[in-house]
N, C-alpha and C. Protein backbone atom coordinates (compact mmCIF):
# COMPACT_ATOMS: atom_id res chain seq x y z
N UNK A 1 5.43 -59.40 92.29
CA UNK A 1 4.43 -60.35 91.85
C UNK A 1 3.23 -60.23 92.80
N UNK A 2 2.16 -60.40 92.50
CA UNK A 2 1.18 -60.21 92.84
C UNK A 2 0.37 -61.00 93.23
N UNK A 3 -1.28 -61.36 93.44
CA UNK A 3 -2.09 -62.25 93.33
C UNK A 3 -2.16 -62.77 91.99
N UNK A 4 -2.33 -64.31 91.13
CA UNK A 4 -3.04 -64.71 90.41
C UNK A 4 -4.10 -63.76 89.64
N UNK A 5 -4.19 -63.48 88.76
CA UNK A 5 -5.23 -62.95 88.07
C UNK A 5 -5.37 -63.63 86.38
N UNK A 6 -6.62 -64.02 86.18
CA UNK A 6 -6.59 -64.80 84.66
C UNK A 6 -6.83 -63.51 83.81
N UNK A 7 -7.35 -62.86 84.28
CA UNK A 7 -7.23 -61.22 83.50
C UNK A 7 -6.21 -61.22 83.03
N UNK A 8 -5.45 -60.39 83.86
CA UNK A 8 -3.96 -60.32 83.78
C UNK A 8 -3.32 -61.22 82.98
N UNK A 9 -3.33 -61.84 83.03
CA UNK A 9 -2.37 -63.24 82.04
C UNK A 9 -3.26 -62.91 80.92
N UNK A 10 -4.52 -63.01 80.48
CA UNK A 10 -4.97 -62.72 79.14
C UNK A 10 -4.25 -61.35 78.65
N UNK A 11 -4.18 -60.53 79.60
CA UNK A 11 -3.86 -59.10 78.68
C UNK A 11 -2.23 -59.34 78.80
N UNK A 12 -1.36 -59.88 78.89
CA UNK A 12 -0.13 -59.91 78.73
C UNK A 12 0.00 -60.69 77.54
N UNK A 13 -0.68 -62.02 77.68
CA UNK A 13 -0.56 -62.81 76.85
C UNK A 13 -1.21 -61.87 74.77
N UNK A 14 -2.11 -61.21 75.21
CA UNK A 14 -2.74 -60.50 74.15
C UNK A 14 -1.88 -59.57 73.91
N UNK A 15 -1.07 -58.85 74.82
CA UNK A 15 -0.04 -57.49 74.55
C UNK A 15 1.19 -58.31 73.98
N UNK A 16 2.18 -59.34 74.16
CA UNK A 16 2.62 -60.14 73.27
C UNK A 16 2.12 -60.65 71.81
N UNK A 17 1.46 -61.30 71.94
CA UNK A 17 0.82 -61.51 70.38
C UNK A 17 0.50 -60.46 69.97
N UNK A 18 -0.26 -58.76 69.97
CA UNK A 18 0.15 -57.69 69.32
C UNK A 18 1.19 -57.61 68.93
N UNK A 19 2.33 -57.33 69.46
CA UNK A 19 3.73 -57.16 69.41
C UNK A 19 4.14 -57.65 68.83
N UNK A 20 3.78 -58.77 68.19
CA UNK A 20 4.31 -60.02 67.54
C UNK A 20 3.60 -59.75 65.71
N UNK A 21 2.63 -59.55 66.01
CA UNK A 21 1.98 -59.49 64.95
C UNK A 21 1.92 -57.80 64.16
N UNK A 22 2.58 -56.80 65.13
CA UNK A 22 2.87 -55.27 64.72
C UNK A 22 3.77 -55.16 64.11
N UNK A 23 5.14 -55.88 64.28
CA UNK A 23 6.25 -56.03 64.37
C UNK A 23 6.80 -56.69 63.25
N UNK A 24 6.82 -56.60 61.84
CA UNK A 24 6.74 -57.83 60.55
C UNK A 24 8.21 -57.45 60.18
N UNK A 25 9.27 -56.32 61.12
CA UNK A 25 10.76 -56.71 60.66
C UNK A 25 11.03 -57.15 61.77
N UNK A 26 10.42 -57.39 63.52
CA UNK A 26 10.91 -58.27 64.28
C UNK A 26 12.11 -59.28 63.70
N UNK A 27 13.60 -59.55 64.51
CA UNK A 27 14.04 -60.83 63.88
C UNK A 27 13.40 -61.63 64.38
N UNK A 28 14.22 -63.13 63.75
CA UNK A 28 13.43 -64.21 63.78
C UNK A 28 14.04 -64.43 65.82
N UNK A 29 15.15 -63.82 65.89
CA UNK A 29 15.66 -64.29 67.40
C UNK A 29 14.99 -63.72 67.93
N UNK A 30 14.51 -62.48 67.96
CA UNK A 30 13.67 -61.71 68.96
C UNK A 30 11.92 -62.15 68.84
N UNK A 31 11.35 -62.74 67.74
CA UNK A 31 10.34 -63.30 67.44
C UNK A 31 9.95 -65.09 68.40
N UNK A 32 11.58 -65.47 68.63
CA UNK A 32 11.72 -67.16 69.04
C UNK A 32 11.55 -66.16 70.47
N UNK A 33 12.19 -65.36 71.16
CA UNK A 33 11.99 -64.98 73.14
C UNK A 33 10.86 -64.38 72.94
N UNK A 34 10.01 -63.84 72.15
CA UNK A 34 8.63 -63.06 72.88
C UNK A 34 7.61 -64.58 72.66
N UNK A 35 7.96 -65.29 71.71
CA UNK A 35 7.11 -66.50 71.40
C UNK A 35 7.30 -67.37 72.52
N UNK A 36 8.55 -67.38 73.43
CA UNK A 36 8.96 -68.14 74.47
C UNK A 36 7.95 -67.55 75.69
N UNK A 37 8.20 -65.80 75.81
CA UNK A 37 7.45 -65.37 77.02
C UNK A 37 5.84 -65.98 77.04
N UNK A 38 5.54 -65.83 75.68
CA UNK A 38 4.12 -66.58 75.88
C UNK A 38 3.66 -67.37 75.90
N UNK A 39 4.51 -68.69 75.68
CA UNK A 39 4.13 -69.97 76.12
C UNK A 39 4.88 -70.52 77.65
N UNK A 40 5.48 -69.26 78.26
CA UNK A 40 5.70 -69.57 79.46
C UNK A 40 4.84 -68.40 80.29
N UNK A 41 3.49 -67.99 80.39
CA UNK A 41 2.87 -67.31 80.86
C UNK A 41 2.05 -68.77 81.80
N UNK A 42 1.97 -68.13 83.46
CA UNK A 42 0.96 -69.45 83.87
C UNK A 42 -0.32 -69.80 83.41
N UNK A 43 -0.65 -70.80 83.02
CA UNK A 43 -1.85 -71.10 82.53
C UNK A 43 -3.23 -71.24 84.06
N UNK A 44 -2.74 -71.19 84.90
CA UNK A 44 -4.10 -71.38 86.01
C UNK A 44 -2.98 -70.97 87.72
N UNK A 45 -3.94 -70.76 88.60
CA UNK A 45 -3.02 -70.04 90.00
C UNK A 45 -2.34 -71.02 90.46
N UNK A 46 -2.42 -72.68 90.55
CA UNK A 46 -1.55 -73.31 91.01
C UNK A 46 -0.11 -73.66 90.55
N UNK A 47 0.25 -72.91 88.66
CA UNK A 47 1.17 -72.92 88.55
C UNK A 47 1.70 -71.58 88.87
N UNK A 48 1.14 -70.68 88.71
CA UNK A 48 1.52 -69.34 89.15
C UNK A 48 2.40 -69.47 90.25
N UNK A 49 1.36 -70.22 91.11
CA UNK A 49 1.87 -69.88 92.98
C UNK A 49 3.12 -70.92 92.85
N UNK A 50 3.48 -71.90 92.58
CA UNK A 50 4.41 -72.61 92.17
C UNK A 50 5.35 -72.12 91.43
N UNK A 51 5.12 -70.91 90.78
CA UNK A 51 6.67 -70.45 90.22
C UNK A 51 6.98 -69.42 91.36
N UNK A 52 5.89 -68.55 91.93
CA UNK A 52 6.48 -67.53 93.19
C UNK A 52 7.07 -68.27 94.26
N UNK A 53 6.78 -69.83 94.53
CA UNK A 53 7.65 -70.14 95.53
C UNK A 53 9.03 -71.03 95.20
N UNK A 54 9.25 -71.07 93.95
CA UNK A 54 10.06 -71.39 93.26
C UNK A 54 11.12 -70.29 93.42
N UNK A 55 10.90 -68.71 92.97
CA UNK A 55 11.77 -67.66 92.84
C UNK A 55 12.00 -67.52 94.49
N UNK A 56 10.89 -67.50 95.16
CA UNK A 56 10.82 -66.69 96.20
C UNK A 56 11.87 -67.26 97.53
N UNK A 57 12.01 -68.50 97.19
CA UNK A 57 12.29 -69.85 98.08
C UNK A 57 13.69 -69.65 97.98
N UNK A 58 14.38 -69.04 97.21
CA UNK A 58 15.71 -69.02 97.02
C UNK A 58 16.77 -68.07 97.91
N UNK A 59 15.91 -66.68 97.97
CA UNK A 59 16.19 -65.63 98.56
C UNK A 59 16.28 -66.06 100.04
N UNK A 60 17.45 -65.27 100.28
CA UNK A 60 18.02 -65.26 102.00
C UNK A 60 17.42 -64.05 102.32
N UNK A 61 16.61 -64.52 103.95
CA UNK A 61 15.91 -63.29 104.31
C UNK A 61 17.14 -62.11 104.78
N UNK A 62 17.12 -61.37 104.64
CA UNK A 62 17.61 -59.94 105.17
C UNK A 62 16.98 -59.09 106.57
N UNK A 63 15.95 -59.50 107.03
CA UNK A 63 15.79 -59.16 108.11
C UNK A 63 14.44 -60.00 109.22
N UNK A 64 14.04 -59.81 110.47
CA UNK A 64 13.06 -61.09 110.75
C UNK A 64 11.93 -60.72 110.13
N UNK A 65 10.78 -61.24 110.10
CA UNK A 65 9.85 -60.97 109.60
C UNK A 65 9.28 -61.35 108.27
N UNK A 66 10.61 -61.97 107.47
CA UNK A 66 10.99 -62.37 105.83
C UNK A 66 10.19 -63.45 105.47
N UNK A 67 8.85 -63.37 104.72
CA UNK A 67 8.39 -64.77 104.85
C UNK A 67 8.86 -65.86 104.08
N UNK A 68 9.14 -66.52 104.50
CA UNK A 68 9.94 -68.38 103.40
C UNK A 68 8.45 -68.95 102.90
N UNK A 69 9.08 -69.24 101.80
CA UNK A 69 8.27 -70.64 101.54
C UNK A 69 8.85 -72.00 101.16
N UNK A 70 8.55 -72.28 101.77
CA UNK A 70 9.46 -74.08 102.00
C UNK A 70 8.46 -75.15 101.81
């Protein structure tokens, strides 16, 4: 994961809805998780950064230097 970028989230969010809209034998189950990925894309950097310290916060460091976020 990277920096925040609203770019980025537009072109994911746009490469989904292609996919979605290319796709007219998609099932309906595989149509309900790509429709899920895109309404769980962050909408602005403070939720972004809030899901990286969400994932990130979990992980046991493996060596010193490991940065936490707490």
């Amino acid at each position: 994961m990277g920096p925040y970028s609203e770019d980025k989230q537009i072109q994911r969010a746009d490469s989904i809805k292609r996919l979605l809209e290319t796709n007219p034998q998609m099932s309906e189950h595989m149509k309900a998780i790509w429709n899920k990925h895109l309404l769980n894309l962050a909408g602005n950097e403070d939720e972004y950064v809030a899901r990286v310290k969400s994932i990130y916060s979990t992980l046991k460091p493996k060596h010193k230097g490991w940065v936490t976020y707490e």
